[in-house]
Protein backbone atom coordinates (compact mmCIF):
# COMPACT_ATOMS: atom_id res chain seq x y z
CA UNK A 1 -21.59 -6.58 -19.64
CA UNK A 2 -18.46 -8.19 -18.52
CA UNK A 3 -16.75 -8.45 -15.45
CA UNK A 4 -13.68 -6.37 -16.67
CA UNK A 5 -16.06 -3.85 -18.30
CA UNK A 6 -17.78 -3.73 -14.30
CA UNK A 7 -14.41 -2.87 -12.72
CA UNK A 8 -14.24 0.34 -14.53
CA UNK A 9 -15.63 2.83 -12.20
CA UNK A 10 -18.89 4.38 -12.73
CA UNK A 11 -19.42 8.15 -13.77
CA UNK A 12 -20.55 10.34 -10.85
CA UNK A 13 -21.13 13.74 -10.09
CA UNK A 14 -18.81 15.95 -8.26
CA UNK A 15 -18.26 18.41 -6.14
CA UNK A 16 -17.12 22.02 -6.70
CA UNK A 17 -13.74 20.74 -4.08
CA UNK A 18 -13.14 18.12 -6.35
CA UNK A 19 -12.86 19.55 -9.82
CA UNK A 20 -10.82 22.50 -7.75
CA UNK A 21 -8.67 19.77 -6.19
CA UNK A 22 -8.34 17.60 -9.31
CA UNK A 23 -7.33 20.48 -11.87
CA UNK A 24 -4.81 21.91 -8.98
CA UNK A 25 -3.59 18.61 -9.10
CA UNK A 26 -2.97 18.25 -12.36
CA UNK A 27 -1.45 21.84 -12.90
CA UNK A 28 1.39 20.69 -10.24
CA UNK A 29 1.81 17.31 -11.88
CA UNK A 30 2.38 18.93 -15.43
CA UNK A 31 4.32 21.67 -14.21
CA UNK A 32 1.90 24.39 -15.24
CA UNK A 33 2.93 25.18 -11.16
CA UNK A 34 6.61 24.41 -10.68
CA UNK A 35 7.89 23.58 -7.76
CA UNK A 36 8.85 26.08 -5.03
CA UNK A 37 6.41 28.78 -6.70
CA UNK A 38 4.17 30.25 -4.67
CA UNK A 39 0.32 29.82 -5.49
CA UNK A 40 -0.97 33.23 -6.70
CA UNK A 41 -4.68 32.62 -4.94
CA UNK A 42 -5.91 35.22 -7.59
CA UNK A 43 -4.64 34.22 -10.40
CA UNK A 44 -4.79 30.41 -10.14
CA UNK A 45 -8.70 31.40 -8.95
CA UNK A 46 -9.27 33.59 -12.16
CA UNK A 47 -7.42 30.46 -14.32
CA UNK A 48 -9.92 28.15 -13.28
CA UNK A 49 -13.13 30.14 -13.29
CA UNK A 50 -13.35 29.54 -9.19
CA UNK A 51 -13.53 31.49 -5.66
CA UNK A 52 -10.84 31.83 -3.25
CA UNK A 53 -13.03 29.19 -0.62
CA UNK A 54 -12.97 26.54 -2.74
CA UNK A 55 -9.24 26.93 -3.84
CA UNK A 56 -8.50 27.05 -0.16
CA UNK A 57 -10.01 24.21 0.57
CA UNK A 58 -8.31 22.46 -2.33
CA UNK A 59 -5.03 24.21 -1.38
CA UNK A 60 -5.62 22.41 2.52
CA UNK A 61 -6.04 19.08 0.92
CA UNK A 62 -3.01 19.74 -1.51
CA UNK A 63 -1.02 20.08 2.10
CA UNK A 64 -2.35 17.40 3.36
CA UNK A 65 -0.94 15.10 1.05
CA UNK A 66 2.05 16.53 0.85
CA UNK A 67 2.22 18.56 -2.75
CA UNK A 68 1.87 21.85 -0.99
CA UNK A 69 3.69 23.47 1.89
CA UNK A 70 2.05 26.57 3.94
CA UNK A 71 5.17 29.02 4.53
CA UNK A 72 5.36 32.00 6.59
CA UNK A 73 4.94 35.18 4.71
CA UNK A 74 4.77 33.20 1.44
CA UNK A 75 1.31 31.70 2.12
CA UNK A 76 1.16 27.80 -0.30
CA UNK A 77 4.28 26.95 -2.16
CA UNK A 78 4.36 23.64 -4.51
CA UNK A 79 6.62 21.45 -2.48
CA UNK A 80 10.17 20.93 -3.83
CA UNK A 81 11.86 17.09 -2.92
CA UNK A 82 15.07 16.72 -2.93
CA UNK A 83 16.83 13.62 -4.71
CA UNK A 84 17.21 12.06 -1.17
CA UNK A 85 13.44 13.04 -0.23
CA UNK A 86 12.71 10.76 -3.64
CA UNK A 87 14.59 7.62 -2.30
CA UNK A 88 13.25 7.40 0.73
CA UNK A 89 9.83 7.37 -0.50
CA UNK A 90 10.20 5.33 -3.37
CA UNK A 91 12.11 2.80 -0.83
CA UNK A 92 8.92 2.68 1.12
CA UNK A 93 6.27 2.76 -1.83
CA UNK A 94 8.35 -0.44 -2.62
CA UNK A 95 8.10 -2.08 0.17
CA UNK A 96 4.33 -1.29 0.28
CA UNK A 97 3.71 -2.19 -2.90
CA UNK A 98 5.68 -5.26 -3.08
CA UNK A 99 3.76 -6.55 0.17
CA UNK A 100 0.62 -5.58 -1.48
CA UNK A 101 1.71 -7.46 -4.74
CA UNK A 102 2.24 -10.82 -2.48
CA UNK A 103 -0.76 -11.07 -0.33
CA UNK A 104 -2.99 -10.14 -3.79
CA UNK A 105 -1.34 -12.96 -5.64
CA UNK A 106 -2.12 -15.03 -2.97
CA UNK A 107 -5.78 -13.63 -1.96
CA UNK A 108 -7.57 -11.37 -4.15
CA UNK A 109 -10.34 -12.43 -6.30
CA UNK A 110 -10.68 -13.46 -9.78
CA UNK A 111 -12.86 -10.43 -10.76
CA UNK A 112 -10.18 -7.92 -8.96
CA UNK A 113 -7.54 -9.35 -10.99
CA UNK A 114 -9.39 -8.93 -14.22
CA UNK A 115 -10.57 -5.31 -12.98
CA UNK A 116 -6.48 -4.63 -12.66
CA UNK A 117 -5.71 -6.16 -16.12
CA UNK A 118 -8.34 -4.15 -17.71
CA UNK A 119 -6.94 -0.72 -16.64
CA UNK A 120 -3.89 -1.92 -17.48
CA UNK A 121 -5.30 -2.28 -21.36
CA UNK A 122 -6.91 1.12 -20.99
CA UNK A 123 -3.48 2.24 -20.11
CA UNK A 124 -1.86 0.60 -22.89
CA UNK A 125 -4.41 2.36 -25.28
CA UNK A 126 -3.75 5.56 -24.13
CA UNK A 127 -0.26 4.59 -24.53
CA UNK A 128 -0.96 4.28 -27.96
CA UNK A 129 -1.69 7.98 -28.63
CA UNK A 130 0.11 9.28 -26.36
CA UNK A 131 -2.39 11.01 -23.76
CA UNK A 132 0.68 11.13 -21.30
CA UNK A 133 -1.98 12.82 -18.73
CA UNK A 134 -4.51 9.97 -18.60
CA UNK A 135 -2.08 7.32 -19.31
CA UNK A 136 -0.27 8.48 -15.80
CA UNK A 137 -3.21 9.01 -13.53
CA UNK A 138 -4.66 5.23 -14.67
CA UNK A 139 -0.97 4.01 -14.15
CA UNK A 140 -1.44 5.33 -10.63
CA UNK A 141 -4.74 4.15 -10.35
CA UNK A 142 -3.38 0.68 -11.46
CA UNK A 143 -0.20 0.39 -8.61
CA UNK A 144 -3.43 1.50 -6.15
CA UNK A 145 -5.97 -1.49 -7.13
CA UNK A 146 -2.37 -3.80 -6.87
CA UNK A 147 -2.15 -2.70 -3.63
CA UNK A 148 -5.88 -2.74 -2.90
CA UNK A 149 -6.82 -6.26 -3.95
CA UNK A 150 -4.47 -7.02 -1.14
CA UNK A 151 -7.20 -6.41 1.12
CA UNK A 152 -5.37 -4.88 3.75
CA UNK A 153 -7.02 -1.23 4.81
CA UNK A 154 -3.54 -0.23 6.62
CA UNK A 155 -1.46 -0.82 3.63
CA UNK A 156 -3.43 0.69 1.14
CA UNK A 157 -3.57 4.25 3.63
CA UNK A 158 -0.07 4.22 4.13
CA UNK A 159 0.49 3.39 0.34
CA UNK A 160 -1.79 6.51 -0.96
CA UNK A 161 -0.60 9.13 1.36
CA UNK A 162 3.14 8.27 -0.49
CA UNK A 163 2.16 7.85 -3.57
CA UNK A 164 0.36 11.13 -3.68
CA UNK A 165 3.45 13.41 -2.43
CA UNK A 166 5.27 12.42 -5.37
CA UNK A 167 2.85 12.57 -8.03
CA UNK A 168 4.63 15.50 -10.05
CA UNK A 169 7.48 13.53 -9.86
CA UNK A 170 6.36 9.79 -10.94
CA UNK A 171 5.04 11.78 -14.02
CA UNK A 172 8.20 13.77 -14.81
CA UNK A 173 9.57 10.05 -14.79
CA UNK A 174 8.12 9.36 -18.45
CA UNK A 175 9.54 12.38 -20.35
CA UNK A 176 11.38 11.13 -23.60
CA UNK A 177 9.85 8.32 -25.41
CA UNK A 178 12.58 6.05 -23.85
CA UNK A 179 11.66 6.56 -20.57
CA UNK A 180 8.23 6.10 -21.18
CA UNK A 181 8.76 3.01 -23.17
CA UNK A 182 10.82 1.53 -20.68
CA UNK A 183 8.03 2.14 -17.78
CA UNK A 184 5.37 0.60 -19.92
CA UNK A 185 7.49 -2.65 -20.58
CA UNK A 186 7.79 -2.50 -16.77
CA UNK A 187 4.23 -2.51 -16.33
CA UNK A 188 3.24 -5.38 -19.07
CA UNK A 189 5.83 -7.21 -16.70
CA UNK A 190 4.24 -6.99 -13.53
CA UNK A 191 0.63 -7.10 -15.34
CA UNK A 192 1.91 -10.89 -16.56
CA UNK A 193 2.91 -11.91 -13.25
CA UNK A 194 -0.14 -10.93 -11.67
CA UNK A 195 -2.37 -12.66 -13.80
CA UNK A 196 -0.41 -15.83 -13.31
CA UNK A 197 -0.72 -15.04 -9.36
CA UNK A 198 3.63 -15.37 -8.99
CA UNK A 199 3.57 -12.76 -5.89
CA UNK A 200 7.45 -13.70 -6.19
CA UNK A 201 7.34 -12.83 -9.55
CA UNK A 202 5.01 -9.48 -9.12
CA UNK A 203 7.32 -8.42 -6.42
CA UNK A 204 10.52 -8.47 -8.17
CA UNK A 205 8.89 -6.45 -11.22
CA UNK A 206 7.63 -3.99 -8.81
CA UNK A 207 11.32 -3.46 -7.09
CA UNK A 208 12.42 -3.36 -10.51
CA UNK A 209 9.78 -0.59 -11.49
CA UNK A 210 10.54 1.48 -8.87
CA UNK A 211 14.40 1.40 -9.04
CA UNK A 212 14.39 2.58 -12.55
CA UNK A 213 11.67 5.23 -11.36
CA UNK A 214 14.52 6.94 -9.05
CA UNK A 215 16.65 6.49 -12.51
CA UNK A 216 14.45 8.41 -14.10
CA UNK A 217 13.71 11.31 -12.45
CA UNK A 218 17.07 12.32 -10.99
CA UNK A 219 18.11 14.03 -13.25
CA UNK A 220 15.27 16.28 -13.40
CA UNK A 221 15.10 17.28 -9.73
């Protein structure tokens, strides 16, 4: 086996909470739940085959990161951002990630950089038939191990808890084959400038990434 086939994570079993919380997830990032509708408890329950507990729980951890918002006499409502709510997280996922981008140049191991260029061809394959779904959560996944490989436990907290209130959003982002074309080039870009460890380089291609990001999902707020 090779060192980029070990960086792909292993298959384990989960829990009940995390299939709840992972296809909750995804209805919100597809749109199946739009935002500012309110979660019908029994009829998102009787969608996915589950109990009210679990879907609670999932709905707390939902809140948590920010895709959810508890409102009076409304109960869980998928959060709506505004174009200005957007910005300022995008200008500090930047930030973040172009930190994260600079010290990982600089620091991170062989092996994590070929783990991180490996999802990166997984990505491009699903690219390739057009699994928008799974192409977006391992494009997510990728910006994370970026940010990871930095080694820094603070940045890579700080970095998740934004990345995962705007989720819907960053996947919006890709609609139209233009759009999505245009992130992907994006992404070979800062893929080539990681492997040749330019954390100048990486950063500017991340700045880049997320600028046209904002571009890309304004329109659509």
């Amino acid at each position: 086996m090779t060192e980029a086939a070990e960086a792909y994570p292993r298959i384990q079993r989960r829990t009940l909470h995390e299939e709840v919380l992972e296809r909750l997830r995804d209805m919100i990032i597809e749109g199946r739940l739009e935002p500012g509708q309110r979660i019908n408890e029994g009829v998102v329950g009787a969608q996915l085959g589950v109990s009210r507990t679990p879907l609670r729980e999932a709905i707390k951890t939902l809140a948590s990161e920010g895709l959810v918002e508890m409102q009076p006499a409304k109960g869980a409502v998928v959060r709506r951002f505004s174009t200005r709510d957007l910005r300022e997280i995008l200008e500090v996922i930047k930030s973040l990630e172009q930190l994260g981008g600079r010290i990982a140049c600089a620091q991170a191991t062989d092996e994590q950089v070929e783990g991180v260029v490996a999802m990166h061809d997984r990505m491009m394959e699903l690219y390739a038939v057009r699994n928008r779904l799974e192409y977006f959560k391992l494009n997510q996944m990728i910006h994370s191990a970026i940010v990871a490989a930095s080694g820094n436990a603070v940045l890579m907290e700080m970095h998740e808890t934004l990345q995962a209130r705007i989720k819907r959003l960053r996947f919006i982002g890709n609609e139209g084959p233009a759009k999505w074309a245009g992130a992907v080039a994006e992404h070979e870009a800062m893929i080539a400038a990681l492997k040749r460890r330019d954390g100048e380089a990486l950063a500017a291609e991340i700045g880049k990434h997320m600028d046209h990001t904002l571009d890309r999902v304004k329109d659509v707020l």
